[in-house]
C-alpha atoms as a PDB file:
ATOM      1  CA  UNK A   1       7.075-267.660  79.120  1.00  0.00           C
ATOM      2  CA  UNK A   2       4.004-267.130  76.529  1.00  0.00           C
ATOM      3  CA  UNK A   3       2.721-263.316  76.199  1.00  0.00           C
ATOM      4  CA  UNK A   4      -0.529-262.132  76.946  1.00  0.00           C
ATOM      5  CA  UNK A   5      -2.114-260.051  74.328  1.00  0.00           C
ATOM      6  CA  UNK A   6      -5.522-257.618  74.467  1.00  0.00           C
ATOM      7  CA  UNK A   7      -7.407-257.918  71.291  1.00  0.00           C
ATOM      8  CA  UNK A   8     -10.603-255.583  70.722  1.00  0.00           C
ATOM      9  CA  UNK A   9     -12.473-255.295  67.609  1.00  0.00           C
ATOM     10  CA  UNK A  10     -14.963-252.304  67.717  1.00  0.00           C
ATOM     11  CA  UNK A  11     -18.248-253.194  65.733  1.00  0.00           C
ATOM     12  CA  UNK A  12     -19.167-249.565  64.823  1.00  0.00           C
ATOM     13  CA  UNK A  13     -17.794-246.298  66.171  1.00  0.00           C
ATOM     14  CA  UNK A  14     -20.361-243.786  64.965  1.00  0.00           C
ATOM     15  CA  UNK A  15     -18.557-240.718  67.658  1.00  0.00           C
ATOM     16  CA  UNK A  16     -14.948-241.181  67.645  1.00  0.00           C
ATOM     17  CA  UNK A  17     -14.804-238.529  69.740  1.00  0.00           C
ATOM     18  CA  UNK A  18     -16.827-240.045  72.719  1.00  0.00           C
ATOM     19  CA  UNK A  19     -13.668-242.089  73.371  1.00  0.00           C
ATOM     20  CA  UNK A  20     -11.692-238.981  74.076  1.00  0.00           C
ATOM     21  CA  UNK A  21     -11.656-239.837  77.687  1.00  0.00           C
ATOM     22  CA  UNK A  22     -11.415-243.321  77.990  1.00  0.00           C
ATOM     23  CA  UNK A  23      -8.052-242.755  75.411  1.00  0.00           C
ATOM     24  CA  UNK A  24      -6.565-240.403  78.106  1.00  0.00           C
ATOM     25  CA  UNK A  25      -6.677-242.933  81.100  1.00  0.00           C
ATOM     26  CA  UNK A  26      -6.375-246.321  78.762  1.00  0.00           C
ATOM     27  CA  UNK A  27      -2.864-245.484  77.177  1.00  0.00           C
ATOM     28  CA  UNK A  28      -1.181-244.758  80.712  1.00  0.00           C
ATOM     29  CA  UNK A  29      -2.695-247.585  82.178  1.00  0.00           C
ATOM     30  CA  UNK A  30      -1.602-249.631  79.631  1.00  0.00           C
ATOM     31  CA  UNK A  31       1.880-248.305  79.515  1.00  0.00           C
ATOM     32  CA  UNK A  32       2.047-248.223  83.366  1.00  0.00           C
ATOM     33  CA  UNK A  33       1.348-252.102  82.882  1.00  0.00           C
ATOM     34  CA  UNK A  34       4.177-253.044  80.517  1.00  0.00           C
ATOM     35  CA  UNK A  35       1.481-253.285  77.591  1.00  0.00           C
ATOM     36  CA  UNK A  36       2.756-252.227  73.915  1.00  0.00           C
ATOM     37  CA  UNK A  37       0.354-251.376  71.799  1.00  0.00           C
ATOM     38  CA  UNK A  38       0.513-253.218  68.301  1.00  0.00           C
ATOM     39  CA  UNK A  39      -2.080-252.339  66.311  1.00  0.00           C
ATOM     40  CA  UNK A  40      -4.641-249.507  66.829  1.00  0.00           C
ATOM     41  CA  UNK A  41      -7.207-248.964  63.924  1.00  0.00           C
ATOM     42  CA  UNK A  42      -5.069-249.225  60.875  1.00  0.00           C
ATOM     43  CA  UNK A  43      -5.232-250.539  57.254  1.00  0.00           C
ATOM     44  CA  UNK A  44      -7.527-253.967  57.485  1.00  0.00           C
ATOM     45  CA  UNK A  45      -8.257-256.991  54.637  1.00  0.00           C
ATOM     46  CA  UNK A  46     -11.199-258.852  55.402  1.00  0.00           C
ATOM     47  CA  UNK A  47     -11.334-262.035  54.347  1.00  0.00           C
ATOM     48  CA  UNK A  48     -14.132-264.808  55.380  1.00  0.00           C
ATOM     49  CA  UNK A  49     -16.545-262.760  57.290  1.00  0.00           C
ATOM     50  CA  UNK A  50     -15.704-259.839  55.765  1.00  0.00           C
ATOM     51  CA  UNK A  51     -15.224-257.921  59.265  1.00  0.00           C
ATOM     52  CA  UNK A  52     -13.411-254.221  58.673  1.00  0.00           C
ATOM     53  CA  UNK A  53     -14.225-252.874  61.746  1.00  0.00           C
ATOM     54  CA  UNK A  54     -11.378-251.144  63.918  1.00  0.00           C
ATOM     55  CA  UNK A  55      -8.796-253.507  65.972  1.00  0.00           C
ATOM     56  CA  UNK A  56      -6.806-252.914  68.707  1.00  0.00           C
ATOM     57  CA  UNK A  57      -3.862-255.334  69.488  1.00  0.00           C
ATOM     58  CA  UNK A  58      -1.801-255.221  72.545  1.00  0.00           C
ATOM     59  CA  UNK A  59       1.185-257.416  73.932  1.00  0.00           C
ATOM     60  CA  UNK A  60       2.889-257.927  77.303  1.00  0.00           C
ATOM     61  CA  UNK A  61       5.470-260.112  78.625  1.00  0.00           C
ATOM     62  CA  UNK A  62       3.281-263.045  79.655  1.00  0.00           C
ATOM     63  CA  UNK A  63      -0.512-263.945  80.237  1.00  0.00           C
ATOM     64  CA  UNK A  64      -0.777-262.613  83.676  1.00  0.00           C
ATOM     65  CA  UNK A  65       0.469-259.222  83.297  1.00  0.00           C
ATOM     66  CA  UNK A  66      -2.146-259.048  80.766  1.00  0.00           C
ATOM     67  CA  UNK A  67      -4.799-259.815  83.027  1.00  0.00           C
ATOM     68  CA  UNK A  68      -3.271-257.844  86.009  1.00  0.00           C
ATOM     69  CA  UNK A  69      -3.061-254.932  83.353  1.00  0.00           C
ATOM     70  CA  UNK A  70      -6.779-255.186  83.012  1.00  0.00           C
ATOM     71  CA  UNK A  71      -7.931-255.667  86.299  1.00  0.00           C
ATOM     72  CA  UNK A  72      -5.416-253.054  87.646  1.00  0.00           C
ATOM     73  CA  UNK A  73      -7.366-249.706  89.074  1.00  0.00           C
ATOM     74  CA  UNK A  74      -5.795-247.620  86.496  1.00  0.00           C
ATOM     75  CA  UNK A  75      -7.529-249.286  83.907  1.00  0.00           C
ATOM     76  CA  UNK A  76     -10.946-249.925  85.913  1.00  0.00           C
ATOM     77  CA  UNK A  77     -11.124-246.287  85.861  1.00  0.00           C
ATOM     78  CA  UNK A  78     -10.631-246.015  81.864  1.00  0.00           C
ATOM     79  CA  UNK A  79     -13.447-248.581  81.570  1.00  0.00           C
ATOM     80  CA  UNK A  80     -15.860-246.130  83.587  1.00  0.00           C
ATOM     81  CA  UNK A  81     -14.970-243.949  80.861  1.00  0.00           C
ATOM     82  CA  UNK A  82     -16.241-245.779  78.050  1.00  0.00           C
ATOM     83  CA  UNK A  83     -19.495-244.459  76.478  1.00  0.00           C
ATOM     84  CA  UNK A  84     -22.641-245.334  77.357  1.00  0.00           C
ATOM     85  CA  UNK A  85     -23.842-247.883  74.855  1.00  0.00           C
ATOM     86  CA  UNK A  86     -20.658-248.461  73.784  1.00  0.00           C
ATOM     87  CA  UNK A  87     -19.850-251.810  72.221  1.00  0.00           C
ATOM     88  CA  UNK A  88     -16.486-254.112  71.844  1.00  0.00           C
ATOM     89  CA  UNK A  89     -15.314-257.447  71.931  1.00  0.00           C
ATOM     90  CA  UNK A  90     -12.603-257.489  74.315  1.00  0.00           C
ATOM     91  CA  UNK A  91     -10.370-260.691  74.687  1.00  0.00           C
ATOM     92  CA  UNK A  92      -7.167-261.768  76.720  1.00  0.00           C
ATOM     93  CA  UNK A  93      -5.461-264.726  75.193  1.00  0.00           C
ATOM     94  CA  UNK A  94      -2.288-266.386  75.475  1.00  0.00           C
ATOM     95  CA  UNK A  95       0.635-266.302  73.186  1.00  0.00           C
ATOM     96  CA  UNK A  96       2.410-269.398  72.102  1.00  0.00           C
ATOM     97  CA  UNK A  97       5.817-269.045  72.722  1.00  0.00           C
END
């Protein structure tokens, strides 16, 4: 069975600090969910676009516990928590294999 991953890239993050409280409800959701995080705002080298900003990379076991993961009230909660204004792009996609 394929994996489901989350992948957010974060255009500009001028307050890191407003995402205190979505942090605190996101990671246990996540975890709660089976999700591992991967990748969470680390080293990046653009190339093509030239897009640095901050990515977020999450696997689970398949597709649909990805999408449960997200839709699950745990995480529905986190997603109130988000800043006002606030701006990511926010994908589900399949794995291959």
């Amino acid at each position: 069975m394929a994996k489901g991953y989350w992948a957010s890239v974060y255009p500009a993050i001028s307050d890191p600090e407003t995402l205190t409280a979505y942090n605190k409800l996101a990671g246990p959701a996540v975890r709660a969910a089976g999700g591992r995080t991967l990748s969470r705002g680390g080293r990046v080298v653009a190339h093509e676009a030239g897009i640095t900003q901050r990515v977020v990379l999450v696997e689970f076991d398949s597709f649909e516990r990805a999408v449960a993961a997200y839709e699950s009230e745990a995480y529905q909660k986190a997603l109130v928590a988000l800043p006002d204004g606030f701006e990511r792009d926010f994908r589900i996609i399949e794995g291959i294999d």
